[in-house]
C-alpha atoms as a PDB file:
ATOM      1  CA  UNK A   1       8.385 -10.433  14.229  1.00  0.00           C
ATOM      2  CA  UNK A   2       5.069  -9.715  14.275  1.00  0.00           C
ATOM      3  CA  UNK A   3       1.699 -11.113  16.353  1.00  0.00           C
ATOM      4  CA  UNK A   4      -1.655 -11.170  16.068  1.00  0.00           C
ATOM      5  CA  UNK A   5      -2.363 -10.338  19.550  1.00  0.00           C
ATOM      6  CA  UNK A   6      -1.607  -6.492  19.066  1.00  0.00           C
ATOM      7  CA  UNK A   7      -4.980  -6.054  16.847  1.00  0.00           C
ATOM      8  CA  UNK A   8      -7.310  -3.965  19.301  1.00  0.00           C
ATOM      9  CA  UNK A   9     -10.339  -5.950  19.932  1.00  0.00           C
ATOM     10  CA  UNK A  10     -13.128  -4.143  18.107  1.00  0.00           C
ATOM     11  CA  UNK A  11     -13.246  -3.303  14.467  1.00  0.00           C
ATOM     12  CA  UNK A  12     -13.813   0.181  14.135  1.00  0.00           C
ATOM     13  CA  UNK A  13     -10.416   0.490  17.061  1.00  0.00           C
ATOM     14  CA  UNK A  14      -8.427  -2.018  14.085  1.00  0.00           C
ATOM     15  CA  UNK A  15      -9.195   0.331  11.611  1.00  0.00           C
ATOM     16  CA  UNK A  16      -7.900   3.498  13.310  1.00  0.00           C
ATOM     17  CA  UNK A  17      -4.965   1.496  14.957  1.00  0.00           C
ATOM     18  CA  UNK A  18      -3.504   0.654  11.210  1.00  0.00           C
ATOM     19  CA  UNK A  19      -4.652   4.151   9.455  1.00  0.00           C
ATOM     20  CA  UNK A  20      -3.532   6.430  12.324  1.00  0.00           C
ATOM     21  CA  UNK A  21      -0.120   4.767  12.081  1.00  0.00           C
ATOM     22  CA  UNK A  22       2.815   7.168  12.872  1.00  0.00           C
ATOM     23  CA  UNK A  23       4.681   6.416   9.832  1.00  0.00           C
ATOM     24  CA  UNK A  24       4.522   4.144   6.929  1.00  0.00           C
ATOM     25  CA  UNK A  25       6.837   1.405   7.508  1.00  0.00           C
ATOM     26  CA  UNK A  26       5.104   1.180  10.546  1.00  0.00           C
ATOM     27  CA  UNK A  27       1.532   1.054   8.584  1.00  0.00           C
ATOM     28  CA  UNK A  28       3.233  -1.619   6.660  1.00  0.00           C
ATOM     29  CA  UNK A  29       3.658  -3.912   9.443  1.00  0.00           C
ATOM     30  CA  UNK A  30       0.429  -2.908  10.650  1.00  0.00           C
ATOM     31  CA  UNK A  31      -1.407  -4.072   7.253  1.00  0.00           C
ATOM     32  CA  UNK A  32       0.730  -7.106   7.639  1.00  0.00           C
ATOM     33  CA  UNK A  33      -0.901  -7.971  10.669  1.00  0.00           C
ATOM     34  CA  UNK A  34      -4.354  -6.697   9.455  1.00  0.00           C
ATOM     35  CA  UNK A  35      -3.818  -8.759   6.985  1.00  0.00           C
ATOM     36  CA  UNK A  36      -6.491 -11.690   8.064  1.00  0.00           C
ATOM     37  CA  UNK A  37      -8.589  -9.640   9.285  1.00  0.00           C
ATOM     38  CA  UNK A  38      -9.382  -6.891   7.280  1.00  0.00           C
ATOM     39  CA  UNK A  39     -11.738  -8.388   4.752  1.00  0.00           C
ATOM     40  CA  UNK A  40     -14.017  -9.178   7.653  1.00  0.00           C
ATOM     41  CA  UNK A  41     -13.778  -6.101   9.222  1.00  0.00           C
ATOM     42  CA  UNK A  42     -14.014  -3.832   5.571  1.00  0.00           C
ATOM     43  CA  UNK A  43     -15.209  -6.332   3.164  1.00  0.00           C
ATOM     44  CA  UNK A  44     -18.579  -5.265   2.229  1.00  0.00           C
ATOM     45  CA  UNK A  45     -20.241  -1.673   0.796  1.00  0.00           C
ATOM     46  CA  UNK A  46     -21.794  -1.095   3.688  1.00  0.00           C
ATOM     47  CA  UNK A  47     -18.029  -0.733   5.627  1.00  0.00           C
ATOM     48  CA  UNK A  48     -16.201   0.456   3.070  1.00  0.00           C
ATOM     49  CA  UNK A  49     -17.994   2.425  -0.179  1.00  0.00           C
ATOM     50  CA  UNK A  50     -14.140   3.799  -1.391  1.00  0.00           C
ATOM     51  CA  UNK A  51     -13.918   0.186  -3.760  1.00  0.00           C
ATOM     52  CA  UNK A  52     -17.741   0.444  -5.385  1.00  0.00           C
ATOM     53  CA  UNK A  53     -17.558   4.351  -6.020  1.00  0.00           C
ATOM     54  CA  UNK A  54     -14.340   4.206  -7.150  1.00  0.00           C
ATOM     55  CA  UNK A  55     -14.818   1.401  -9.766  1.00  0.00           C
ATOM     56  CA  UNK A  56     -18.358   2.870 -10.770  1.00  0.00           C
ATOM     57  CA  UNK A  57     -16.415   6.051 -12.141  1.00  0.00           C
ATOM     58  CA  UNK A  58     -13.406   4.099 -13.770  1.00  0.00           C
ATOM     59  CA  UNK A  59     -16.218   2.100 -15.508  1.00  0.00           C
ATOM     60  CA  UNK A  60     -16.981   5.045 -17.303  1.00  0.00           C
ATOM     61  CA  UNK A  61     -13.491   6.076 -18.160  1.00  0.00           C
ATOM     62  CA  UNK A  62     -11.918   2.219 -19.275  1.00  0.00           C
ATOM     63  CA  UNK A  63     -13.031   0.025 -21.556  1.00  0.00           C
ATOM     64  CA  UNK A  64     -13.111  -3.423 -20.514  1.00  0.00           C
ATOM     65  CA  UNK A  65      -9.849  -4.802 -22.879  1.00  0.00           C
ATOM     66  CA  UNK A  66      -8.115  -2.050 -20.116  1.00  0.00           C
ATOM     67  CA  UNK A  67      -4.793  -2.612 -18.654  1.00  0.00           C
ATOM     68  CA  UNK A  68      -5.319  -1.710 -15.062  1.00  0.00           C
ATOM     69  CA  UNK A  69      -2.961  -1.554 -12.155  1.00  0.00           C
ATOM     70  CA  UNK A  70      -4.666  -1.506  -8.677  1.00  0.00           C
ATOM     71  CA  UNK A  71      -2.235   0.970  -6.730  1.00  0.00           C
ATOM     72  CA  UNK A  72      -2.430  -0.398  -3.137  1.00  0.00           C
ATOM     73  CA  UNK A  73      -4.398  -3.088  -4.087  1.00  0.00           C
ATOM     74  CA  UNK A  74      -4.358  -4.740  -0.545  1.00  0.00           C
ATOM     75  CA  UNK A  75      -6.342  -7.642  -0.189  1.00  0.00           C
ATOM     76  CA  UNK A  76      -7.999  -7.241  -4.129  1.00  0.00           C
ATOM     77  CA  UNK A  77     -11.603  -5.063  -3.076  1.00  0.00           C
ATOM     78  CA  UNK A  78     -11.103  -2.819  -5.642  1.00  0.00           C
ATOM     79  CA  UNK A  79      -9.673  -6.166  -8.332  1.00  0.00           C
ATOM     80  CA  UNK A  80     -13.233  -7.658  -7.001  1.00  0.00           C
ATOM     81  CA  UNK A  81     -15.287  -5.015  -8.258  1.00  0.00           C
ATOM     82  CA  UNK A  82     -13.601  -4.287 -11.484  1.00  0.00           C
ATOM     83  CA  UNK A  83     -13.879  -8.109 -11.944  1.00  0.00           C
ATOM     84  CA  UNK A  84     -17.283  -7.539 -11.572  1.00  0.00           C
ATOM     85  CA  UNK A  85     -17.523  -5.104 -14.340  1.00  0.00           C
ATOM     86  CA  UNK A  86     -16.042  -7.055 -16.479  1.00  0.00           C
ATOM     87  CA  UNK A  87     -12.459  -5.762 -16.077  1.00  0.00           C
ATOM     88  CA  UNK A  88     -10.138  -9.003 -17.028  1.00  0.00           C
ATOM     89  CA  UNK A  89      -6.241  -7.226 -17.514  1.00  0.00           C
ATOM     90  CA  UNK A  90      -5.413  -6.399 -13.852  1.00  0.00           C
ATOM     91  CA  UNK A  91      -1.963  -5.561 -12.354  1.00  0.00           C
ATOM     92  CA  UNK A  92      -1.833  -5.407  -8.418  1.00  0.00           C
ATOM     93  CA  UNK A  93       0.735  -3.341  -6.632  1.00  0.00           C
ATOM     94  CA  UNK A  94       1.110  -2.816  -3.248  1.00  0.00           C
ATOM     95  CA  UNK A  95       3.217  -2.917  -0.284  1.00  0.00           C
ATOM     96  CA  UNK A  96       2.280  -5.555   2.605  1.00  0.00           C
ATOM     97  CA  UNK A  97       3.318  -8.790   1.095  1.00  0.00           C
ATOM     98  CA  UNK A  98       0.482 -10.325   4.173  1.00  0.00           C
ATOM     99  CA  UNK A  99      -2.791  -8.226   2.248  1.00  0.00           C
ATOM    100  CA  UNK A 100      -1.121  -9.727  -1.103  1.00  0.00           C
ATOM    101  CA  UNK A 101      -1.205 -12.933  -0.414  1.00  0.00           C
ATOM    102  CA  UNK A 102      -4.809 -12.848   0.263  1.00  0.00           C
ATOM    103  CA  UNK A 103      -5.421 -11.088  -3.005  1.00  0.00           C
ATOM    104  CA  UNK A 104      -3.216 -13.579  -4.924  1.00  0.00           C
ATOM    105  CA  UNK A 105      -4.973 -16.266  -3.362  1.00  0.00           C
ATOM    106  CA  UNK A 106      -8.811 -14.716  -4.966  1.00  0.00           C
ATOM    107  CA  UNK A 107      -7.146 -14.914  -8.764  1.00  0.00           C
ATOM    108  CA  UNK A 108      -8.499 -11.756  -9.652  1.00  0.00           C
ATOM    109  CA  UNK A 109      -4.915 -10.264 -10.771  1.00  0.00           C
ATOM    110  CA  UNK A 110      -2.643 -11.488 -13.873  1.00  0.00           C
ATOM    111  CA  UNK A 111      -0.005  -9.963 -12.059  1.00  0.00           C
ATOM    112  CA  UNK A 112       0.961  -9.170  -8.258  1.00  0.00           C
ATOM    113  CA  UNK A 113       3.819  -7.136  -7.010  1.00  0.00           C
ATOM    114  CA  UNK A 114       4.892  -6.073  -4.092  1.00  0.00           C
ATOM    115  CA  UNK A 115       6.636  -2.996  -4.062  1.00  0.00           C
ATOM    116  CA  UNK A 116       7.017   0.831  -2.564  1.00  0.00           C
ATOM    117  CA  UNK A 117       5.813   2.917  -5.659  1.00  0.00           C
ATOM    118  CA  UNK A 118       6.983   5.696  -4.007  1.00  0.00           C
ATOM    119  CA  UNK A 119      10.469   4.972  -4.813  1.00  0.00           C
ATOM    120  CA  UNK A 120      11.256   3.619  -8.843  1.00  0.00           C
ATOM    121  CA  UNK A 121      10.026   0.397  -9.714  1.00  0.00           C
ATOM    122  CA  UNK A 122      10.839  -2.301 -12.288  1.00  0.00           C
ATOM    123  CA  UNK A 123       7.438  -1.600 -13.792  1.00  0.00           C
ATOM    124  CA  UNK A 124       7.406  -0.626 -17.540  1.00  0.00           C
ATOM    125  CA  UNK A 125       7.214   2.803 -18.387  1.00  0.00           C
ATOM    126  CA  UNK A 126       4.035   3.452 -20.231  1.00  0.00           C
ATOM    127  CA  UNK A 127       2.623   0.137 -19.935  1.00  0.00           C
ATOM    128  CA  UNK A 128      -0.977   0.822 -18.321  1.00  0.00           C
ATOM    129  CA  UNK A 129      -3.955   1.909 -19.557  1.00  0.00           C
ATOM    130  CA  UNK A 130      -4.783   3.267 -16.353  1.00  0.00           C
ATOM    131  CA  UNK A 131      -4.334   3.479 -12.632  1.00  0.00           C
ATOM    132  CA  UNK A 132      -7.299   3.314 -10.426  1.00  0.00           C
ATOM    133  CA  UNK A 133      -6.370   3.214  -6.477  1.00  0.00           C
ATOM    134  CA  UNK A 134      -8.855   3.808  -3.463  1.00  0.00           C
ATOM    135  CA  UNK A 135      -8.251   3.944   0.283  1.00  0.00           C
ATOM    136  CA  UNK A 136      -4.182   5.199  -0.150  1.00  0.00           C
ATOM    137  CA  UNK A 137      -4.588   9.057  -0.358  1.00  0.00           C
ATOM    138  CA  UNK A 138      -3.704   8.940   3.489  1.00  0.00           C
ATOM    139  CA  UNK A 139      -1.432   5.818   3.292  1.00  0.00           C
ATOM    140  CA  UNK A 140       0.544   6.187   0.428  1.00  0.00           C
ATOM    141  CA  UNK A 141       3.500   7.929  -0.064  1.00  0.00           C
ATOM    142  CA  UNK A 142       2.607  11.110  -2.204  1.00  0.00           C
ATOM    143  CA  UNK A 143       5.443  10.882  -4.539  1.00  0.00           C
ATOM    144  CA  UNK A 144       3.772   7.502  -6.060  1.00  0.00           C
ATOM    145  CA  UNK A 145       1.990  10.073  -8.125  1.00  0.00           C
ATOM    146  CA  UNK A 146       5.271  10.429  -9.982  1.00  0.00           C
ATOM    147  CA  UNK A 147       5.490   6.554 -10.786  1.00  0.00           C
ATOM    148  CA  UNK A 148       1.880   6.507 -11.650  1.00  0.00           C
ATOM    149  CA  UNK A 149       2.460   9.013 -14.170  1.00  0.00           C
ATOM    150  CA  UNK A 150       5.415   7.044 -15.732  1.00  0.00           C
ATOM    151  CA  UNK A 151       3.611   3.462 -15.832  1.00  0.00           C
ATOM    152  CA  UNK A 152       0.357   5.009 -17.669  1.00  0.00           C
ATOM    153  CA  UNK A 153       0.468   5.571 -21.600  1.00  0.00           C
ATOM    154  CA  UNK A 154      -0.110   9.158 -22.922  1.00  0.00           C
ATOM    155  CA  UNK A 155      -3.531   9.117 -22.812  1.00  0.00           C
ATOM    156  CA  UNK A 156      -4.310   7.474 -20.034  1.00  0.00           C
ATOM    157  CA  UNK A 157      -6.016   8.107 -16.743  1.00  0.00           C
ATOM    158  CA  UNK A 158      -5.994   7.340 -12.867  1.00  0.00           C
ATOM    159  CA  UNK A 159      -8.995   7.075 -11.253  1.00  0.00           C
ATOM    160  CA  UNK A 160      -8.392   7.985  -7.601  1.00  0.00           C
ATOM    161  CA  UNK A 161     -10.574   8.129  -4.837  1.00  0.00           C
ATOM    162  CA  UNK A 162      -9.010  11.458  -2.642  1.00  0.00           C
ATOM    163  CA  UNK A 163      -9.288  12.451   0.966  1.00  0.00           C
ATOM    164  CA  UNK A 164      -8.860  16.097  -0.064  1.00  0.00           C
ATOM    165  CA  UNK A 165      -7.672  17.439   3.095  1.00  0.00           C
ATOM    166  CA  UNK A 166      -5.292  14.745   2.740  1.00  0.00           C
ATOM    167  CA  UNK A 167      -4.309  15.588  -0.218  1.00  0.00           C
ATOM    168  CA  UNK A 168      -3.130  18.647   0.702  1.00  0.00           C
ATOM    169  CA  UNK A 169      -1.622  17.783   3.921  1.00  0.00           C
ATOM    170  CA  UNK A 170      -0.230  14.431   2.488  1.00  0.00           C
ATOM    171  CA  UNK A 171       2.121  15.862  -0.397  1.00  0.00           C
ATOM    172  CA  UNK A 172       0.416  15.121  -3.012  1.00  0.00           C
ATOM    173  CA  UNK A 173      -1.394  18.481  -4.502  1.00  0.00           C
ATOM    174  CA  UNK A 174       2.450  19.756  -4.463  1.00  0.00           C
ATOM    175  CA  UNK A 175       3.196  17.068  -6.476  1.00  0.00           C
ATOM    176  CA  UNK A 176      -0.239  17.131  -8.586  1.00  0.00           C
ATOM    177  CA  UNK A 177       0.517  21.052  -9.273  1.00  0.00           C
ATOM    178  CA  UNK A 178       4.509  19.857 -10.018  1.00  0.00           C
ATOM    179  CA  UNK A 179       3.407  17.485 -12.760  1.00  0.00           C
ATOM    180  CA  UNK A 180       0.619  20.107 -14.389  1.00  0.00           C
ATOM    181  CA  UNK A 181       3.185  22.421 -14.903  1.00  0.00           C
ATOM    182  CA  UNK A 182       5.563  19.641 -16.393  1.00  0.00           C
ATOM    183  CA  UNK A 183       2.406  19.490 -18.949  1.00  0.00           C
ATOM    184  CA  UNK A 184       2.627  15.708 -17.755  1.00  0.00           C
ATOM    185  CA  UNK A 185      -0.846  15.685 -16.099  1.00  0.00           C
ATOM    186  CA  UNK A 186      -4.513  17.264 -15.513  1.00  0.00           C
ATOM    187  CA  UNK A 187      -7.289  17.114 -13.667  1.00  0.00           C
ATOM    188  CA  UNK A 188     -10.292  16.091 -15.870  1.00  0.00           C
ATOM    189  CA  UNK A 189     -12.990  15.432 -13.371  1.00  0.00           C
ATOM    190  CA  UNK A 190     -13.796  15.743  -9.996  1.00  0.00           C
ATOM    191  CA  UNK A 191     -17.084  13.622  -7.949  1.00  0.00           C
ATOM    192  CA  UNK A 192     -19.492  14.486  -5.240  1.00  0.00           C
ATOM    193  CA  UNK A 193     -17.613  13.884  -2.117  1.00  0.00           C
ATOM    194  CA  UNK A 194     -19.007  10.304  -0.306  1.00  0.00           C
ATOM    195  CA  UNK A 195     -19.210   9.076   3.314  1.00  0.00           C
ATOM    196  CA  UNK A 196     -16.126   6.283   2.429  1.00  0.00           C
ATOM    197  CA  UNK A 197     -16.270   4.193   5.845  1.00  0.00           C
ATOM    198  CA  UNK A 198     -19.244   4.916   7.209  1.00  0.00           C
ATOM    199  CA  UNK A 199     -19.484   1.995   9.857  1.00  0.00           C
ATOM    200  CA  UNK A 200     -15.610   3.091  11.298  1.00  0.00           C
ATOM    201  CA  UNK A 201     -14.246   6.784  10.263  1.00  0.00           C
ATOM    202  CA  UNK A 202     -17.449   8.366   9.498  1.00  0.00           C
ATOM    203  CA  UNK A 203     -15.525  11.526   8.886  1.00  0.00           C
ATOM    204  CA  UNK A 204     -14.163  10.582   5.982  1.00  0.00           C
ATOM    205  CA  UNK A 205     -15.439  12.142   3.215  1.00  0.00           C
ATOM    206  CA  UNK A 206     -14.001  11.082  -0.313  1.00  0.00           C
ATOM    207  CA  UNK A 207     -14.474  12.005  -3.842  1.00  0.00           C
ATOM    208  CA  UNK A 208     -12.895   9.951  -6.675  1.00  0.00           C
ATOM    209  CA  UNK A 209     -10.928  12.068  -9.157  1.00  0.00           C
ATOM    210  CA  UNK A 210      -9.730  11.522 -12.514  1.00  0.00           C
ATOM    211  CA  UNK A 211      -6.447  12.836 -13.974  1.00  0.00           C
ATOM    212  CA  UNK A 212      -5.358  12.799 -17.365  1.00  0.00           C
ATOM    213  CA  UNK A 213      -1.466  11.661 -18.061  1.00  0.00           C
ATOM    214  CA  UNK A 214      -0.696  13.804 -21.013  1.00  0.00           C
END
């Protein structure tokens, strides 16, 4: 059981609380918790840019009949701004059943599931159009780069906004470099690297990426 009363008392000491979590079923329970919170804490561009950069450079990359999934949607920032875009076919995946039931609750989504996509996942192969995820390079597991590449149609893309000393340390250029040499995926582009929380972790400096699934 969880309670409320373990949040820390200030936002920027919430935010490193759930991201500095020691593992991730214990970030789980932490975004669980988060959960009510975290759109006042992170819900606007000027505490969290990941959702508006991200969705400015899968703008460019989707048209707007798109199938999208939101990998780690969370609470639906990211479904927001595509919404805003014009962005109607959206899928949202992620792991805290708390953060998706404030998403489901904004109707941006067609579709919500919770699930680890880490680990295979009753999610069509092929289906997607495209993945776009923000915010997860440091959360989520790296193998979900695996999945990603299943769900998404040859042709398709994932637009990813990447921590890349994360990426590195995380797992997931092992996996990227795994997947290249399959012939499965490539890196097309790669954008100016970004202050992404500048209110809370202004260390964090994040570039969105987009990968081709072959």
């Amino acid at each position: 059981m969880t309670s409320d009363n373990e949040l820390p008392d200030s936002k920027s000491a919430r935010v490193d609380w759930v991201i500095r979590a020691p593992d991730n079923a214990e970030m789980r329970r932490r975004y669980d918790i988060w959960a009510a919170q975290y759109d006042a804490d992170i819900g606007t561009i000027d505490d969290y840019v990941g959702p508006f950069e991200t969705v400015s450079v899968a703008k460019a990359h989707f048209d707007a009949s798109a199938l999208l999934m939101d990998a780690g949607a969370g609470t639906g920032l990211v479904g927001e701004a595509l919404r805003r875009e014009g962005f109607e076919r959206l899928v949202a995946v992620d792991y805290s059943a708390q953060m998706l039931d404030i998403a489901r609750a904004k109707g941006f989504y067609s579709e919500i599931h919770e699930c680890d996509l880490s680990r295979p996942t009753g999610l069509e192969s092929d289906r997607f159009d495209g993945v776009v995820s923000c915010g997860t390079s440091t959360q989520m597991p790296s193998a979900s780069l695996r999945e990603f590449v299943r769900v998404v149609r040859p042709g398709g893309k994932i637009v990813f906004a990447v921590l890349p000393p994360a990426w590195e340390d995380c797992g997931w250029a092992a996996i990227q470099a795994e997947l290249e040499a399959a012939g499965k995926l490539s890196l097309i582009e790669r954008n100016d690297p970004f202050q992404m929380m500048p209110t809370t972790e202004s260390e964090f400096y994040c570039e969105v990426w987009v990968m081709a699934v072959a």
